[in-house]
PDB file of N, CA and C in Angstrom:
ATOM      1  N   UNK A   1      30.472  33.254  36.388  1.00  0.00           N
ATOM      2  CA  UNK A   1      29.149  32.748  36.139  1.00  0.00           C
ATOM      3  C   UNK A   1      28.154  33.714  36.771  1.00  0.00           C
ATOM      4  N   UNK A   2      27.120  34.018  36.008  1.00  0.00           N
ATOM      5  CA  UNK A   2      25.978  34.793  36.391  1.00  0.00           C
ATOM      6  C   UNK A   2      24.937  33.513  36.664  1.00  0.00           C
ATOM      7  N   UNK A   3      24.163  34.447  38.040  1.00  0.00           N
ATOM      8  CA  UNK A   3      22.909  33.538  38.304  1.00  0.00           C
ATOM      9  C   UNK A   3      21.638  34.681  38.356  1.00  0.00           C
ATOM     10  N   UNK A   4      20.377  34.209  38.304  1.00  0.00           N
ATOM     11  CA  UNK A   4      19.625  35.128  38.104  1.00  0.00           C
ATOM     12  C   UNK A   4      18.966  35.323  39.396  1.00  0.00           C
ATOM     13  N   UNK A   5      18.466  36.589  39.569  1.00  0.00           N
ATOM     14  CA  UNK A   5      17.778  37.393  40.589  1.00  0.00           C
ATOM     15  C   UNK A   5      16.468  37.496  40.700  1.00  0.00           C
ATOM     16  N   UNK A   6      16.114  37.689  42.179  1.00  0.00           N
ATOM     17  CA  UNK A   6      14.264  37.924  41.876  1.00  0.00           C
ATOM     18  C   UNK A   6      14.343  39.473  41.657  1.00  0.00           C
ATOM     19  N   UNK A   7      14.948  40.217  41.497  1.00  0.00           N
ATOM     20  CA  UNK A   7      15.126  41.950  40.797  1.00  0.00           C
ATOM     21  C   UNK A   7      15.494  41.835  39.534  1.00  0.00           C
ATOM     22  N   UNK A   8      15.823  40.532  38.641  1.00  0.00           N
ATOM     23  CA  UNK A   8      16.023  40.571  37.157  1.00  0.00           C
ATOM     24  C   UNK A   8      17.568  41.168  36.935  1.00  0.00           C
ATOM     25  N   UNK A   9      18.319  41.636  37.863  1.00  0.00           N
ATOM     26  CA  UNK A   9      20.091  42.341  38.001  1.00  0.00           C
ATOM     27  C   UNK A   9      20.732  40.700  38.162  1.00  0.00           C
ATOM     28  N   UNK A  10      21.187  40.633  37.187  1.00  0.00           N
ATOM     29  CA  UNK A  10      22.219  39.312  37.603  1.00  0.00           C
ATOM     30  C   UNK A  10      23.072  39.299  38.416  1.00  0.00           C
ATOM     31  N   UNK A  11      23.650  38.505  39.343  1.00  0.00           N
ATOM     32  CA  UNK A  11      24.396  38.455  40.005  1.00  0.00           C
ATOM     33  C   UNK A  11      25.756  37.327  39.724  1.00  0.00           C
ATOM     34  N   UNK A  12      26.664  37.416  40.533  1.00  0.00           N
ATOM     35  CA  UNK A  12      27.680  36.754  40.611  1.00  0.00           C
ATOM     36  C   UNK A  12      27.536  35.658  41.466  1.00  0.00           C
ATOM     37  N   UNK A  13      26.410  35.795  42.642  1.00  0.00           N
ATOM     38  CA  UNK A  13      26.418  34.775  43.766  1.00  0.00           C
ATOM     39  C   UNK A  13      25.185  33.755  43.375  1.00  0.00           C
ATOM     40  N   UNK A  14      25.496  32.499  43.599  1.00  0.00           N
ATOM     41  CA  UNK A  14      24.674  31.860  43.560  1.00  0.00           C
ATOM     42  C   UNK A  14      23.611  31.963  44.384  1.00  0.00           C
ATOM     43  N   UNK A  15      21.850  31.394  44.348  1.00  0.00           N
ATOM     44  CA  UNK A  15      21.054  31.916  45.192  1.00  0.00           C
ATOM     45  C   UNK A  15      21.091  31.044  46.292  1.00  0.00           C
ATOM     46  N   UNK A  16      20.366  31.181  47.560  1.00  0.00           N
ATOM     47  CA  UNK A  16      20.774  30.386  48.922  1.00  0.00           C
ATOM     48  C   UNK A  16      19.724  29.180  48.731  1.00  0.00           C
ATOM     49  N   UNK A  17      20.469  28.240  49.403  1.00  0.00           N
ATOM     50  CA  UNK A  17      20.458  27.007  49.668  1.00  0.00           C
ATOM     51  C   UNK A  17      18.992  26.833  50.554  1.00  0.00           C
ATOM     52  N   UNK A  18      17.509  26.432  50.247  1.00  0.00           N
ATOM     53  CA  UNK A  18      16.771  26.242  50.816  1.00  0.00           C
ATOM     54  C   UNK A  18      16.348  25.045  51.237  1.00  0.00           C
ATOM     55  N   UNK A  19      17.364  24.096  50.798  1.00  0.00           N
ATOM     56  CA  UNK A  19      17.321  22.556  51.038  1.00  0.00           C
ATOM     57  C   UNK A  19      18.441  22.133  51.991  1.00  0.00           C
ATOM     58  N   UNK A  20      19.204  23.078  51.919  1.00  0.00           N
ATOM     59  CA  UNK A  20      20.634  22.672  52.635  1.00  0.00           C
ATOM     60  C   UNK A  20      20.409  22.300  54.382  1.00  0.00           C
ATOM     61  N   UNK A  21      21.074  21.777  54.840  1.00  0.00           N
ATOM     62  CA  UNK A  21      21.002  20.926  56.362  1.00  0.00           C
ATOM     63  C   UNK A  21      21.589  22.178  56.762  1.00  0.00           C
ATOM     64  N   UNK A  22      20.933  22.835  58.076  1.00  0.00           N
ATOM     65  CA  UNK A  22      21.709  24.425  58.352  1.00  0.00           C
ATOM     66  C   UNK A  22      22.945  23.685  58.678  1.00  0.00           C
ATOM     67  N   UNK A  23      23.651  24.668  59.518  1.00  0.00           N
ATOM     68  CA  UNK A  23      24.874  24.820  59.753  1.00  0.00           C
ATOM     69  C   UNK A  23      25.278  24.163  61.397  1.00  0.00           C
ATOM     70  N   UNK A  24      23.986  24.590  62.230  1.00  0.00           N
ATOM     71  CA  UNK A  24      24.206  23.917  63.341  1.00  0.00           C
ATOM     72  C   UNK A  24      23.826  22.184  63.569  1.00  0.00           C
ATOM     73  N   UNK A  25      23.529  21.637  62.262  1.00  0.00           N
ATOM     74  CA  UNK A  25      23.035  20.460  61.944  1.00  0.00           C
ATOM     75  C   UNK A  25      24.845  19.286  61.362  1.00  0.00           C
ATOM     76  N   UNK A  26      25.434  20.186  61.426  1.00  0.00           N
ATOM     77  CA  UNK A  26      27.047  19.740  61.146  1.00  0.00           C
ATOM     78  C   UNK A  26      27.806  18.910  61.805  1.00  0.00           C
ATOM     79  N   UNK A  27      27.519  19.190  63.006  1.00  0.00           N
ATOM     80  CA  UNK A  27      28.297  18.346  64.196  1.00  0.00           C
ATOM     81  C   UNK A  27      29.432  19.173  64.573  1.00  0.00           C
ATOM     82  N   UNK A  28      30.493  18.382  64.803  1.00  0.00           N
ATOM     83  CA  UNK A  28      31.843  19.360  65.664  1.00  0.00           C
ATOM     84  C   UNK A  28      32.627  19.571  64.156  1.00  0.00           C
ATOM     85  N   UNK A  29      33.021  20.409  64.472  1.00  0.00           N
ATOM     86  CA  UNK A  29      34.116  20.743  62.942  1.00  0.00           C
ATOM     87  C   UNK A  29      35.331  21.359  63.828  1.00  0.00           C
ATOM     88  N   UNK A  30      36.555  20.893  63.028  1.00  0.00           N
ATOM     89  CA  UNK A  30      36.311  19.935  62.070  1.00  0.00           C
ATOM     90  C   UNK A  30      36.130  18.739  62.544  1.00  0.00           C
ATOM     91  N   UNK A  31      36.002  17.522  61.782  1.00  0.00           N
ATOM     92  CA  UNK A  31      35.530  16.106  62.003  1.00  0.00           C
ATOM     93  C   UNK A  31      37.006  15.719  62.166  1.00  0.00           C
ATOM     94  N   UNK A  32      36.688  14.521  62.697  1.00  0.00           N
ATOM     95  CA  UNK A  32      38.172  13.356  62.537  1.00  0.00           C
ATOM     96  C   UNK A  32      38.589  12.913  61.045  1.00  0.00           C
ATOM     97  N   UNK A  33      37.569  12.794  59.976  1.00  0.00           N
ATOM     98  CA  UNK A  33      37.745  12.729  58.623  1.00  0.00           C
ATOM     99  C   UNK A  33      38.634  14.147  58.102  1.00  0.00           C
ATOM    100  N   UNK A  34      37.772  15.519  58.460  1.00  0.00           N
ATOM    101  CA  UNK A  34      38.778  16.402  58.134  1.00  0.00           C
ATOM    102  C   UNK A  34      40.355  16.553  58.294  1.00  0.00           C
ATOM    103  N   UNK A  35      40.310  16.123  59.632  1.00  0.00           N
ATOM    104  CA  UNK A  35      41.537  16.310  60.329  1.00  0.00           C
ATOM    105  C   UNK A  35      42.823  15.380  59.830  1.00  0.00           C
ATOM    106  N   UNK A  36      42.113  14.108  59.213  1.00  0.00           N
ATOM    107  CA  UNK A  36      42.468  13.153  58.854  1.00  0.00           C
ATOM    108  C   UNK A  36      43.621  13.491  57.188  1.00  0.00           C
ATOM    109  N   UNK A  37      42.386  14.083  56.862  1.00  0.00           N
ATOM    110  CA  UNK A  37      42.726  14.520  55.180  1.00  0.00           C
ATOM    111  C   UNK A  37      43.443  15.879  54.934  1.00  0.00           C
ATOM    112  N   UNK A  38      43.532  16.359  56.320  1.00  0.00           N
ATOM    113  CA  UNK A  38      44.150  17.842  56.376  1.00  0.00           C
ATOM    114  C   UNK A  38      45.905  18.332  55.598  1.00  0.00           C
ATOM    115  N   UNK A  39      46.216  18.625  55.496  1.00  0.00           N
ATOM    116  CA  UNK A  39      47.628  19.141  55.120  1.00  0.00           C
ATOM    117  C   UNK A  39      48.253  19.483  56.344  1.00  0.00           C
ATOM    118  N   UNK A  40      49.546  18.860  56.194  1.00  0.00           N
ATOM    119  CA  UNK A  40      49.800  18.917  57.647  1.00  0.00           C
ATOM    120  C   UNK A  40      51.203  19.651  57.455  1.00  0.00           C
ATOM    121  N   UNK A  41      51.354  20.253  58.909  1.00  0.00           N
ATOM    122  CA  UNK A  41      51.832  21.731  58.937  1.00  0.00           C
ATOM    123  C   UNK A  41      53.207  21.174  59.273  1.00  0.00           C
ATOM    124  N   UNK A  42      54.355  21.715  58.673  1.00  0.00           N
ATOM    125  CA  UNK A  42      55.865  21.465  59.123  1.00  0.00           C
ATOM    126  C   UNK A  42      56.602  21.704  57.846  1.00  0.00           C
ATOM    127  N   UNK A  43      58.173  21.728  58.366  1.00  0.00           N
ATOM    128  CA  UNK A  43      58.784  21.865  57.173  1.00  0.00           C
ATOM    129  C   UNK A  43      58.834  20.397  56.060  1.00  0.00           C
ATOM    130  N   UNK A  44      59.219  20.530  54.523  1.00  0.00           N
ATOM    131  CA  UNK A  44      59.381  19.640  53.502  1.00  0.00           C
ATOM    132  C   UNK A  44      61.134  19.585  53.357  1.00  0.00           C
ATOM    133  N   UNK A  45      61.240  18.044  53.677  1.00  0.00           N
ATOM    134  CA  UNK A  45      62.604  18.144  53.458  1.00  0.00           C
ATOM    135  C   UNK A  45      63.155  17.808  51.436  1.00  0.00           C
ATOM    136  N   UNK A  46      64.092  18.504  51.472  1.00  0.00           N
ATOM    137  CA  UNK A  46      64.297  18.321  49.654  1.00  0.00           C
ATOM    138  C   UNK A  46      63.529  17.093  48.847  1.00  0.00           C
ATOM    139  N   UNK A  47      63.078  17.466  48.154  1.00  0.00           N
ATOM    140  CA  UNK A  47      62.135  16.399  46.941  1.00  0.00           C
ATOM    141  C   UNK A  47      60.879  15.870  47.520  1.00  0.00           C
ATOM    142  N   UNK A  48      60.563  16.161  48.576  1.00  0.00           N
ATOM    143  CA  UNK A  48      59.317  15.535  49.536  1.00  0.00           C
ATOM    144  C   UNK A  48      58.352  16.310  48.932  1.00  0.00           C
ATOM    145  N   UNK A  49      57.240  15.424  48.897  1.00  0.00           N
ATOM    146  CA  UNK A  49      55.923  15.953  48.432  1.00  0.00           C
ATOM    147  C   UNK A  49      54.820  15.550  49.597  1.00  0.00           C
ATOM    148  N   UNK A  50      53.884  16.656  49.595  1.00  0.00           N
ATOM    149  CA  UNK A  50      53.135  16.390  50.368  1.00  0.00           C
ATOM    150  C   UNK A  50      51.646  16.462  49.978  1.00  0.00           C
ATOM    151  N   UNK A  51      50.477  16.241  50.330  1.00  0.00           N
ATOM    152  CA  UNK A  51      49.290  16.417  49.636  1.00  0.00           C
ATOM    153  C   UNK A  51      48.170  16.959  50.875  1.00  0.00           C
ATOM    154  N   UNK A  52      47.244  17.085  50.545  1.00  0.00           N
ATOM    155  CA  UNK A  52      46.467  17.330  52.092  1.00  0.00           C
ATOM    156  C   UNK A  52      45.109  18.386  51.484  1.00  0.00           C
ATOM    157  N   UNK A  53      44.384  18.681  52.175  1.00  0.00           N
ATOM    158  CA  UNK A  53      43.735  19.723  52.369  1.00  0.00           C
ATOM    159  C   UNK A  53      43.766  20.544  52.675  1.00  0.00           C
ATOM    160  N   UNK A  54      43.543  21.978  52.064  1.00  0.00           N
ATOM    161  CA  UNK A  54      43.098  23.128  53.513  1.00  0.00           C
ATOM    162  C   UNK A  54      41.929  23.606  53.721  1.00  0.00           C
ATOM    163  N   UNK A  55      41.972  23.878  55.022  1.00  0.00           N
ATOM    164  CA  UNK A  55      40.105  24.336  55.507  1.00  0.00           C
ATOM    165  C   UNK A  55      40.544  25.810  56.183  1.00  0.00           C
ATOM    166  N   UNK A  56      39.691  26.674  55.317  1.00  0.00           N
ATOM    167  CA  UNK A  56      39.766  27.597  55.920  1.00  0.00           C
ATOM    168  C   UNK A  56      38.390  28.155  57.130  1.00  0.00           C
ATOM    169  N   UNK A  57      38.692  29.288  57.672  1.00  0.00           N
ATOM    170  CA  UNK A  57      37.317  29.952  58.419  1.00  0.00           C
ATOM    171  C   UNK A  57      36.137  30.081  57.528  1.00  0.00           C
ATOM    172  N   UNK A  58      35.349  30.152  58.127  1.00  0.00           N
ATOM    173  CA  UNK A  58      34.560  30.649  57.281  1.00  0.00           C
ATOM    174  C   UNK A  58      34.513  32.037  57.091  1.00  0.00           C
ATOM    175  N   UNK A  59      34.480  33.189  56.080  1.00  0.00           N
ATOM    176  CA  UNK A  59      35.008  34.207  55.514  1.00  0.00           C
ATOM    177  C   UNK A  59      33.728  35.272  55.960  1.00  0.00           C
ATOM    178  N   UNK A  60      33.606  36.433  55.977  1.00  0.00           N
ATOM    179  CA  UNK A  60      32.621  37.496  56.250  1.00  0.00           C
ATOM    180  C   UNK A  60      31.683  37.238  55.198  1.00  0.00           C
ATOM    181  N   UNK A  61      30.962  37.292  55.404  1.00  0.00           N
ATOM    182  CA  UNK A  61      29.981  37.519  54.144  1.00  0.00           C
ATOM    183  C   UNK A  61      29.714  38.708  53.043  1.00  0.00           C
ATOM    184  N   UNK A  62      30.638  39.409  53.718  1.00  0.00           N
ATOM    185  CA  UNK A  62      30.832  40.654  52.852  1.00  0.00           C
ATOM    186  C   UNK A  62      32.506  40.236  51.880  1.00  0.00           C
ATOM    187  N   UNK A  63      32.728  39.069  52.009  1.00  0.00           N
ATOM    188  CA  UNK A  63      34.112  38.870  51.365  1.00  0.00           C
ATOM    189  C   UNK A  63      33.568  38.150  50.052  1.00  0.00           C
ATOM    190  N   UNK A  64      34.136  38.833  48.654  1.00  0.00           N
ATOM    191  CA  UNK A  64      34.121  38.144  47.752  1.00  0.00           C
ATOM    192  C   UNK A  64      35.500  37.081  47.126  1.00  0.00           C
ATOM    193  N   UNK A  65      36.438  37.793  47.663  1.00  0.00           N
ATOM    194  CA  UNK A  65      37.610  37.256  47.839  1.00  0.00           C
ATOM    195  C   UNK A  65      38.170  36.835  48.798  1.00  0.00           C
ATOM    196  N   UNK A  66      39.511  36.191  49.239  1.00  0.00           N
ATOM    197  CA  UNK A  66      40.235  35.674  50.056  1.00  0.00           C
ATOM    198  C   UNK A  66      41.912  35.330  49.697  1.00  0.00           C
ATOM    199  N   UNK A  67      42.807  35.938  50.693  1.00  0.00           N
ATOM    200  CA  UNK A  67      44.059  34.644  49.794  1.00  0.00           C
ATOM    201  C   UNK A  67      44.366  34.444  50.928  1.00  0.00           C
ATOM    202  N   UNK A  68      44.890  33.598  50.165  1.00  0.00           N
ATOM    203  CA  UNK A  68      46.090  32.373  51.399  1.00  0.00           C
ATOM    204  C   UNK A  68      47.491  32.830  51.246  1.00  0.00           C
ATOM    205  N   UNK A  69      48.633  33.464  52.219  1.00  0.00           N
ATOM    206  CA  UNK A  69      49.728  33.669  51.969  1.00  0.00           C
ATOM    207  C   UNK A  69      50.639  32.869  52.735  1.00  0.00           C
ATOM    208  N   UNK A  70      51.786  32.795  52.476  1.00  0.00           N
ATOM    209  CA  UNK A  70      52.216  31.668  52.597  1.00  0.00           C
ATOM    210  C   UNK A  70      54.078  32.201  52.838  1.00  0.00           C
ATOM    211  N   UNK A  71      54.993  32.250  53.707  1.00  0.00           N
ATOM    212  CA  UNK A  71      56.031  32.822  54.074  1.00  0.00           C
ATOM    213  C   UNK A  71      56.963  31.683  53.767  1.00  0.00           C
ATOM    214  N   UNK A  72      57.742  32.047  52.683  1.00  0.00           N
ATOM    215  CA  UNK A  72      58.261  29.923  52.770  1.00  0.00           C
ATOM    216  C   UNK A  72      59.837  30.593  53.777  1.00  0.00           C
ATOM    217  N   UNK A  73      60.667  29.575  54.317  1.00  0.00           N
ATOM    218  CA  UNK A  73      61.524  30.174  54.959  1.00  0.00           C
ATOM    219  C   UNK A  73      62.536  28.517  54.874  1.00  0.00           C
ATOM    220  N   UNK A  74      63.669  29.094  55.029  1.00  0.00           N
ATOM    221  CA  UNK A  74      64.906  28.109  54.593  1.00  0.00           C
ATOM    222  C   UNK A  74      64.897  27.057  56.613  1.00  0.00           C
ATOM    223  N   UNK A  75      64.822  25.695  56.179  1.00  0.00           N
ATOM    224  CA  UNK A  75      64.240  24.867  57.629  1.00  0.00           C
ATOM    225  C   UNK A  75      65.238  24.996  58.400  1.00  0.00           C
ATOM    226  N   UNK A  76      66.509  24.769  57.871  1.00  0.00           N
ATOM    227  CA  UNK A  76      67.657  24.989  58.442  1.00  0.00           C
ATOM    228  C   UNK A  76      67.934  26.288  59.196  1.00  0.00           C
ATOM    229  N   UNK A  77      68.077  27.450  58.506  1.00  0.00           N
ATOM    230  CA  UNK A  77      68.396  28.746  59.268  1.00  0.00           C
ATOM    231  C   UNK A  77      67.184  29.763  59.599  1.00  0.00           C
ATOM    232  N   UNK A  78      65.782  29.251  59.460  1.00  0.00           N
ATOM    233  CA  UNK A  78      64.636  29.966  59.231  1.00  0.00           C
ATOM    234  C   UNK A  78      65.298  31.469  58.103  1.00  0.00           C
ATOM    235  N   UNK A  79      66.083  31.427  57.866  1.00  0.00           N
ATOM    236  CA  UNK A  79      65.217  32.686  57.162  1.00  0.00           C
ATOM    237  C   UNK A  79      64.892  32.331  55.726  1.00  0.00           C
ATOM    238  N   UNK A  80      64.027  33.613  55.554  1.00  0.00           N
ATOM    239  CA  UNK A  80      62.980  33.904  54.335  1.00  0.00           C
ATOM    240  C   UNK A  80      63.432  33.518  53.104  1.00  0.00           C
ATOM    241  N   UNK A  81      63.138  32.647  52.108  1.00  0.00           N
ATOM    242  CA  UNK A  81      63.169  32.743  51.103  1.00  0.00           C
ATOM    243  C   UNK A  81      62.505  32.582  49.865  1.00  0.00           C
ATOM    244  N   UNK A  82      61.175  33.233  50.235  1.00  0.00           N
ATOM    245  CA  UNK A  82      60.004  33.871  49.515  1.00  0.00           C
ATOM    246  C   UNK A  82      59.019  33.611  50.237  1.00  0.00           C
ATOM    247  N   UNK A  83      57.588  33.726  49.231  1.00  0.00           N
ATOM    248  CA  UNK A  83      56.549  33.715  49.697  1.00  0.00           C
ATOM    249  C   UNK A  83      55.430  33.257  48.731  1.00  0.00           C
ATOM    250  N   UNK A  84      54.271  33.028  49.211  1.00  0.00           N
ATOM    251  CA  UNK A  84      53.019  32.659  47.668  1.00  0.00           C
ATOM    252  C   UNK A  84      51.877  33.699  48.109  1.00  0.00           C
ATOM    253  N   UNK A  85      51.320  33.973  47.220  1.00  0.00           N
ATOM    254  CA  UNK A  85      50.050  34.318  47.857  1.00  0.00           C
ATOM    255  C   UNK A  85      49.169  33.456  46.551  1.00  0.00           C
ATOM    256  N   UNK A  86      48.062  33.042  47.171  1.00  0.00           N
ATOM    257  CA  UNK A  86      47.133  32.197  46.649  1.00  0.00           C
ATOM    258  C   UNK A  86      45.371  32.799  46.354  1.00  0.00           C
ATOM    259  N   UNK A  87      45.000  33.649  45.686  1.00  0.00           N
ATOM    260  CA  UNK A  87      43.732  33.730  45.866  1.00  0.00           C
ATOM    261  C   UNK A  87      42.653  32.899  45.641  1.00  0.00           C
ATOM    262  N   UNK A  88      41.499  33.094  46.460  1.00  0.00           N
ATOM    263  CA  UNK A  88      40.573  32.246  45.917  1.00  0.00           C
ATOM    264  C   UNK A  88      39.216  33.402  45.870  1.00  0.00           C
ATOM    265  N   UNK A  89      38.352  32.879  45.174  1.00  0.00           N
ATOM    266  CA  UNK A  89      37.129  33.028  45.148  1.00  0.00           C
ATOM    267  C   UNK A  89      35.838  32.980  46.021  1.00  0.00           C
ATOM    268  N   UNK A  90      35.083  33.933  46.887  1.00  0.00           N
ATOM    269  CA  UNK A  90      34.322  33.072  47.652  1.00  0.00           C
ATOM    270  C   UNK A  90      33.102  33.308  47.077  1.00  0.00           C
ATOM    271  N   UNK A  91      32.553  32.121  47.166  1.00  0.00           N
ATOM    272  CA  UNK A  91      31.179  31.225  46.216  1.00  0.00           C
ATOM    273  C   UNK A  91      30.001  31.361  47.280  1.00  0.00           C
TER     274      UNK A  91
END
């Protein structure tokens, strides 16, 4: 998605938030709600599903991208048996 510019060059980034509650207006992060809804870290035993969130840092501002990689490893003997990498987008 293109958004438009006060130079008329479209961009990729959306323009900044002049309504938005800053950042030090947040409280403690994460919250007990986050923490709550988080994805929680450990091994999956066979057929188990799990659901959750992830929260990442907040990213450089010079980052248009990001991934998430991910080392999966056998629970029993730790070792490796693959990996994910996940990209995302930063907006």
């Amino acid at each position: 998605m293109t958004y438009p510019s006060s130079n008329s060059v479209p961009t990729t980034r959306p323009p900044p938030c002049y309504t938005c509650t800053p950042a030090i207006d947040l409280g403690t992060l994460p919250s007990p709600d986050m923490l709550r809804q988080a994805f929680t870290e450990g091994p999956l035993e066979d057929g188990q599903i799990r659901k959750g969130f992830l929260y990442f840092e907040q990213p450089l501002r010079t980052d248009d991208h990001v991934t998430l990689k991910v080392k999966l490893v056998d629970g029993a003997t730790g070792e490796p048996v693959g990996s994910m990498s996940v990209p995302f987008d930063v907006l």
